[in-house]
N, C-alpha and C. Protein backbone atom coordinates (compact mmCIF):
# COMPACT_ATOMS: atom_id res chain seq x y z
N UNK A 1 -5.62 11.48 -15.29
CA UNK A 1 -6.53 11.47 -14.18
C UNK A 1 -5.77 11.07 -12.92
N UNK A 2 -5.89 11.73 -11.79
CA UNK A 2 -5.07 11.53 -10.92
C UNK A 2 -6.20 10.89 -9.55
N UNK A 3 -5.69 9.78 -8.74
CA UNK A 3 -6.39 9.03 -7.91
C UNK A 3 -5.60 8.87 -6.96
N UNK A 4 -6.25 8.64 -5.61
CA UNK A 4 -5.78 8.86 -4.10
C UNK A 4 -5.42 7.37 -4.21
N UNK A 5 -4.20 7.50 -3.54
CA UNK A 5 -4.19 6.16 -2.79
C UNK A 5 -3.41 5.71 -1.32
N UNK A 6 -3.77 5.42 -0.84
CA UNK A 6 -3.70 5.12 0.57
C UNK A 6 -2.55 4.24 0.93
N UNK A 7 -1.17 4.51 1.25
CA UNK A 7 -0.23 3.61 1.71
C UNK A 7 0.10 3.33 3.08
N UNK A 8 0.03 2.45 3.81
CA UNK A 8 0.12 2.10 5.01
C UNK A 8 0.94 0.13 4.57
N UNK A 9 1.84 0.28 5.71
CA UNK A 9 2.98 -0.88 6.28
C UNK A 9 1.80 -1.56 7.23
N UNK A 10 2.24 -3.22 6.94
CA UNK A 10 0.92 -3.69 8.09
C UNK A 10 1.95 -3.84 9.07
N UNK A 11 1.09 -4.09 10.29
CA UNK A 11 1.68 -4.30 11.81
C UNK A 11 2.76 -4.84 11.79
N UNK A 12 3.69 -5.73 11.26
CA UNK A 12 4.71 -6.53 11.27
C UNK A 12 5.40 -6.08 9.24
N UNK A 13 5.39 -5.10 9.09
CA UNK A 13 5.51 -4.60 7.75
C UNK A 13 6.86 -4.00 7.77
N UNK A 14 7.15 -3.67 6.81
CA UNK A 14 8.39 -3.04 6.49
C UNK A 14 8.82 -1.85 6.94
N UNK A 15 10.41 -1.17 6.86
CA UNK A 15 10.28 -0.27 7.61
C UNK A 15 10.20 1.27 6.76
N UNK A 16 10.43 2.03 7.23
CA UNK A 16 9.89 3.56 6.79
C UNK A 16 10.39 4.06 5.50
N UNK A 17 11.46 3.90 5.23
CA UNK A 17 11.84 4.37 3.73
C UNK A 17 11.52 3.62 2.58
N UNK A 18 11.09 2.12 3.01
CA UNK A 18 10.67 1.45 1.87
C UNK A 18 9.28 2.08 1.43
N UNK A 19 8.48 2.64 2.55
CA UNK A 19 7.46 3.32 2.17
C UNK A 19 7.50 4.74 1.39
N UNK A 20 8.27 5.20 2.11
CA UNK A 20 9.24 6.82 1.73
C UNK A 20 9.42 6.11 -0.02
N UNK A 21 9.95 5.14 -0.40
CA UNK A 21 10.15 5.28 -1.96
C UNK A 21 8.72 4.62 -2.42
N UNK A 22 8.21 4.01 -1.94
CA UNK A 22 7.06 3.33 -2.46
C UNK A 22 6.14 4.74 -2.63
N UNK A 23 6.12 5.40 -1.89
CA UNK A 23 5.38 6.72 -2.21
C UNK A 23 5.55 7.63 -2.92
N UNK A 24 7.09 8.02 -3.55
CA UNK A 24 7.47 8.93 -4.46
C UNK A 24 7.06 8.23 -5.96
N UNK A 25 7.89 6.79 -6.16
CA UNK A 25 7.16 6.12 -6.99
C UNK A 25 5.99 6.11 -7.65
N UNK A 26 4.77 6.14 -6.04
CA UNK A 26 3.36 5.96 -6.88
C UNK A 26 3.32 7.86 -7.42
N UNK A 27 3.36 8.62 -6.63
CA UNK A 27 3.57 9.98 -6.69
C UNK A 27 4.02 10.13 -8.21
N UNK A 28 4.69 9.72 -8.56
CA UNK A 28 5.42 9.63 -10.05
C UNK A 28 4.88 9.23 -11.51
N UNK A 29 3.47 8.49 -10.68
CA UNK A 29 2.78 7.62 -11.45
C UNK A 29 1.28 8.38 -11.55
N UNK A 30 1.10 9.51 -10.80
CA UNK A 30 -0.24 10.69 -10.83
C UNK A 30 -1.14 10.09 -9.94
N UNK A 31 -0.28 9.56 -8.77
CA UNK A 31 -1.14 9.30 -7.87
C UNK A 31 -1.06 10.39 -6.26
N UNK A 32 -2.07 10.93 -6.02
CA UNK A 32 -2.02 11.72 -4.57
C UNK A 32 -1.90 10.20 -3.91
N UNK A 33 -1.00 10.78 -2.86
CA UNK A 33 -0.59 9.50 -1.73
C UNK A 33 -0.90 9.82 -0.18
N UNK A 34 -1.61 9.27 0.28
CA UNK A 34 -1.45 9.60 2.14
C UNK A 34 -0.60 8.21 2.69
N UNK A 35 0.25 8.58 3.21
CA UNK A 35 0.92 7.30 3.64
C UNK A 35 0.98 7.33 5.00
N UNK A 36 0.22 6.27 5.61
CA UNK A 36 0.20 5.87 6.84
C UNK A 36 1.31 5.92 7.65
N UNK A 37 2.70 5.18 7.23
CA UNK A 37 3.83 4.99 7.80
C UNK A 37 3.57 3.60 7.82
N UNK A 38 4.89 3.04 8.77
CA UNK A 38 5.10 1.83 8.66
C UNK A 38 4.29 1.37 10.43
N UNK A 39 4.28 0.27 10.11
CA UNK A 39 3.29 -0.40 11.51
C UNK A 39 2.27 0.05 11.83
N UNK A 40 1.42 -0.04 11.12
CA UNK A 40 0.45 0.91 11.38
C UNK A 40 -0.64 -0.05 11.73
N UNK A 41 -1.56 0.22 12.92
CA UNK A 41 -2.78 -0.66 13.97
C UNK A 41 -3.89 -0.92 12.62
N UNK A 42 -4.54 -2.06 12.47
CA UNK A 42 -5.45 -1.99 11.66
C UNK A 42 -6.86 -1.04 11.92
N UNK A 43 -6.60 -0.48 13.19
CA UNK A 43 -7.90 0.33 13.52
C UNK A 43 -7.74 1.53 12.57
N UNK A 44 -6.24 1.93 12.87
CA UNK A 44 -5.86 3.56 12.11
C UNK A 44 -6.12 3.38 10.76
N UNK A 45 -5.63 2.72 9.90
CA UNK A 45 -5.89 1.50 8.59
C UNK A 45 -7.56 1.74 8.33
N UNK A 46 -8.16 1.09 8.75
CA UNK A 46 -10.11 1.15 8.86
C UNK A 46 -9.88 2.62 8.75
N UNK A 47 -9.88 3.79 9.41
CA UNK A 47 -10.27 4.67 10.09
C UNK A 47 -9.63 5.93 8.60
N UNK A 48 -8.57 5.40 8.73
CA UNK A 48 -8.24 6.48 6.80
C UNK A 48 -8.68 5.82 6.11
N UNK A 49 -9.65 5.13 5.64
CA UNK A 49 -9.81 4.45 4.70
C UNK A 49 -11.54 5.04 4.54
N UNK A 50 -12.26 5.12 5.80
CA UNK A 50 -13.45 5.34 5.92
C UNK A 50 -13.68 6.81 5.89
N UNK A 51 -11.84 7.64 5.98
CA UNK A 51 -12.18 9.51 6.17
C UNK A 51 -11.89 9.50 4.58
N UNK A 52 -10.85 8.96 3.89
CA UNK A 52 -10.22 9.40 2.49
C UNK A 52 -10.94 8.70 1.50
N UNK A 53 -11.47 7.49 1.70
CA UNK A 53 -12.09 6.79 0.44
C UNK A 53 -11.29 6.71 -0.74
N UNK A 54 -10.09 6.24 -0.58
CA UNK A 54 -9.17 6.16 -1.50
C UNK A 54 -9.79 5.62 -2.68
N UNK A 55 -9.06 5.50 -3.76
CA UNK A 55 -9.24 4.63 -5.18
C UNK A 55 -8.10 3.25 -5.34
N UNK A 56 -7.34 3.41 -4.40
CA UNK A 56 -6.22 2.06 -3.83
C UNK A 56 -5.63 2.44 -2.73
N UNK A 57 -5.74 1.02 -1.55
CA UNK A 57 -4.99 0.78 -0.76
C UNK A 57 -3.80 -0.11 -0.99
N UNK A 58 -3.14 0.34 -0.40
CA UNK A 58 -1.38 -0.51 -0.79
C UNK A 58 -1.01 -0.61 0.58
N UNK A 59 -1.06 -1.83 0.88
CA UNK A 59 -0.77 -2.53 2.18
C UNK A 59 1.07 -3.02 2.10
N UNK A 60 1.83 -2.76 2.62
CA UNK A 60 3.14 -2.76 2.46
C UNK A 60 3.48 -3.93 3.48
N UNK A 61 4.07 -4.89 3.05
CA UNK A 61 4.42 -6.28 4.25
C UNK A 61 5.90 -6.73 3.70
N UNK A 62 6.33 -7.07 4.90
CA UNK A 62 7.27 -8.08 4.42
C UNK A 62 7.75 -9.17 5.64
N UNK A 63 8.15 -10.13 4.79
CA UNK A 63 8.00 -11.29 5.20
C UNK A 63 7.20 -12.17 5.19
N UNK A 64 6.73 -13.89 5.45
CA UNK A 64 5.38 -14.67 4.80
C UNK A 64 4.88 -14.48 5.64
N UNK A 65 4.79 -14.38 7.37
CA UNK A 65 3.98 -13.86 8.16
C UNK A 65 3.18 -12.57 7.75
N UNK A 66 4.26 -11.53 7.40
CA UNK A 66 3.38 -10.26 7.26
C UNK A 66 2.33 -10.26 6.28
N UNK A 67 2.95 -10.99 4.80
CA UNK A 67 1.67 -11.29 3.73
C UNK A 67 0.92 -11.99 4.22
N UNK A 68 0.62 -12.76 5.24
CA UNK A 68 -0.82 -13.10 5.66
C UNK A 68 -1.43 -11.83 6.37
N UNK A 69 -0.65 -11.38 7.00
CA UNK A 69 -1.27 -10.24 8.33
C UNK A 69 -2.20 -9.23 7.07
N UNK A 70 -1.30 -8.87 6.05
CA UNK A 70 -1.65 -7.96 5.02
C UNK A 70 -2.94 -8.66 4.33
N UNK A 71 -2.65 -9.77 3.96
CA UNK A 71 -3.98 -10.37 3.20
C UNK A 71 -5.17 -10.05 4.29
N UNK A 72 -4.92 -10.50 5.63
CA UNK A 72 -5.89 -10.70 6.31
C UNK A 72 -6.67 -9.16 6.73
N UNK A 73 -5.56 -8.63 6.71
CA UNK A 73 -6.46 -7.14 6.76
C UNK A 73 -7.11 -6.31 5.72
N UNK A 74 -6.79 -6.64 4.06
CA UNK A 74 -7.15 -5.81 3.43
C UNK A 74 -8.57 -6.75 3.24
N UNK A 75 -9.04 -7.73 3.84
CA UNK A 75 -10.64 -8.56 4.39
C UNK A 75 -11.37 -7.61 5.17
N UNK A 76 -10.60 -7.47 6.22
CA UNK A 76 -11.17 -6.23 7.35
C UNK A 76 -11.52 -4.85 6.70
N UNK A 77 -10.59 -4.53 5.64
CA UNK A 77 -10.92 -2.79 4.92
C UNK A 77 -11.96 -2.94 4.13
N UNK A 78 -12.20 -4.11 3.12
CA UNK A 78 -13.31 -4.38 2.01
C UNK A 78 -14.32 -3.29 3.12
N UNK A 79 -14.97 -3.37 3.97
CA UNK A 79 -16.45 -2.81 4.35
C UNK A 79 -16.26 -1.33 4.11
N UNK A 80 -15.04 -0.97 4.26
CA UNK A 80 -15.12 0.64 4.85
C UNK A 80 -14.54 1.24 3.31
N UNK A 81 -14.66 0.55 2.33
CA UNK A 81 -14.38 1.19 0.94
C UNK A 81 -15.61 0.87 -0.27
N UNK A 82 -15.28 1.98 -1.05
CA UNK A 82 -16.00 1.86 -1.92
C UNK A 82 -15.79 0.65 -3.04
N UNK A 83 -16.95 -0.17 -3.56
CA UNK A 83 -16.87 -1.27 -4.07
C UNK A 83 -15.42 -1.39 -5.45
N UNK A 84 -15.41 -0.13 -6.06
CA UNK A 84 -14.11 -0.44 -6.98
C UNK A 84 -12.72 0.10 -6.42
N UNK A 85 -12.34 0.08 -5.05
CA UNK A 85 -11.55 0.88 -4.49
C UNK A 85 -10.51 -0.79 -4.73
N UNK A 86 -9.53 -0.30 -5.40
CA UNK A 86 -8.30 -1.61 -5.52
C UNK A 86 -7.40 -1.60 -4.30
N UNK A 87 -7.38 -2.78 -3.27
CA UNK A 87 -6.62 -3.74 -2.34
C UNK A 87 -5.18 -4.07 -2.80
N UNK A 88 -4.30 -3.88 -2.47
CA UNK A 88 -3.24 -4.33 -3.32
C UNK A 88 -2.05 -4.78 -1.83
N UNK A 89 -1.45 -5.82 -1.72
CA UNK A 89 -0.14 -5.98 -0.99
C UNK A 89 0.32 -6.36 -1.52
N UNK A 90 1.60 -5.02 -1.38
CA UNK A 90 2.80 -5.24 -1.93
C UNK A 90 4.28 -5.76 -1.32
N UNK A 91 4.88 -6.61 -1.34
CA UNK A 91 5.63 -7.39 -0.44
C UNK A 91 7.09 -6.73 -0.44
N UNK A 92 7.56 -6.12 0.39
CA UNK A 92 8.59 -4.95 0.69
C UNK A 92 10.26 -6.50 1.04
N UNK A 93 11.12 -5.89 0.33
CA UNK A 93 11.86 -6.28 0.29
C UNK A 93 13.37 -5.52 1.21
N UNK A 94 14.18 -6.96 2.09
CA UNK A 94 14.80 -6.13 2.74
C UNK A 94 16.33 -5.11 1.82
N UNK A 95 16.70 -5.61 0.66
CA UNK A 95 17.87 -5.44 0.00
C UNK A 95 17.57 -4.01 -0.97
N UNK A 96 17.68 -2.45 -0.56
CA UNK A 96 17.19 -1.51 -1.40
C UNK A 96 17.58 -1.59 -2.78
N UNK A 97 18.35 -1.88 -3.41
CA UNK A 97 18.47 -2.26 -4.90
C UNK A 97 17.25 -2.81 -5.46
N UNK A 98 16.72 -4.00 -4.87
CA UNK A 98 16.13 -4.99 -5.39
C UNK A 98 14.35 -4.75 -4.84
N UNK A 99 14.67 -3.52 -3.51
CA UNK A 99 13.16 -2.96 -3.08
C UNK A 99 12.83 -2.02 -4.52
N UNK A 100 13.87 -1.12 -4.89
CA UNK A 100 13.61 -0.35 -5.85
C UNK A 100 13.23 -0.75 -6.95
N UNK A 101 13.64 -2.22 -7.48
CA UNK A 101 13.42 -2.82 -8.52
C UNK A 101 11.88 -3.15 -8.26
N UNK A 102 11.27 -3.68 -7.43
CA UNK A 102 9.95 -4.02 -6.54
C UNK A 102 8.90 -3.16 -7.10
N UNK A 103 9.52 -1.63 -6.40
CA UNK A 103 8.54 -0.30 -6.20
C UNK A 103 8.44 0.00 -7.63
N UNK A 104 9.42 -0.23 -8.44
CA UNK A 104 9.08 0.58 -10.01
C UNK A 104 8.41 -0.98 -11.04
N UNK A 105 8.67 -1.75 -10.54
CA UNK A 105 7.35 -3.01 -10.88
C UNK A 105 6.10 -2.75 -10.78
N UNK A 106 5.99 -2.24 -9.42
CA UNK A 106 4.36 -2.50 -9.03
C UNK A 106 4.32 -1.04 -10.05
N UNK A 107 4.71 -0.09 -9.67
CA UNK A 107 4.28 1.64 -10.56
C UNK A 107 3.94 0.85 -11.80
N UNK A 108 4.97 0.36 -12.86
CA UNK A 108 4.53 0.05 -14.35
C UNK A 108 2.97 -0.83 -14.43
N UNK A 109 2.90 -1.90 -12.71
CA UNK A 109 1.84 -2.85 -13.43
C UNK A 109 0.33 -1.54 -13.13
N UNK A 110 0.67 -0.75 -12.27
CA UNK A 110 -0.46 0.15 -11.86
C UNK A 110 -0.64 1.31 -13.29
N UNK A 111 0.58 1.68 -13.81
CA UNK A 111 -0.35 2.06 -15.03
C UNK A 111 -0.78 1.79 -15.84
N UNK A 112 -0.46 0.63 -16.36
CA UNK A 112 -0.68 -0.45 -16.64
C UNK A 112 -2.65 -1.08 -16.55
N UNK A 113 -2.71 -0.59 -14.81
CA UNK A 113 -4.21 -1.00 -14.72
C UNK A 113 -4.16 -2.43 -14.32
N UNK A 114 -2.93 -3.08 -14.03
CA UNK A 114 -3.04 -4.91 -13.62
C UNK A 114 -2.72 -4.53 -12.03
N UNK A 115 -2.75 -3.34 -11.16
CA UNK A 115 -2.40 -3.83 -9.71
C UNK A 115 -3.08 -4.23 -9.34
């Protein structure tokens, strides 16, 4: 069964290729992906969320500032999704070895069913 999911970098988030693999990844995993890009306004964020109605958002941050920014916004998305639509931030790492190790973590815990 294949399910949408919505990737967007929060405002102070990581930069573009960590998303670029975070997306082939989920892609890999039978997920359709729309990916926001990186920095993306929480309005634009609300606004695909309320056109696509994903089945998961994956909020991409890095740094402890950004995991708050990320926590604090996937508060703001709860309204504009459907009640079992899964929230997820995932904390983007700057060292690509160890991002890759990251991106194929979160894939196993998502088929898995624990993201």
């Amino acid at each position: 069964m294949s399910s949408h999911a919505l990737l967007a970098g929060a405002p102070a988030g990581p930069e573009a290729w960590q998303l670029l693999h975070l997306q082939l990844t989920l892609e890999e995993t039978g997920h359709q992906v729309t990916n926001l890009g990186a920095h993306v306004p929480e309005e634009l964020v609300a606004h695909a969320c309320r056109t696509h109605q994903p089945d998961l958002v994956l909020l991409a941050c890095s740094g402890r500032h950004a995991q708050h920014e990320a926590t604090r916004l996937s508060g703001i998305l709860r309204p504009h999704l459907p009640p079992d639509t899964r929230v997820v931030t995932w904390l983007a790492v700057d060292d690509r070895v160890r991002a890759k190790h990251h991106a194929d973590d979160l894939a196993a815990r998502l088929r898995a069913g624990a993201g």
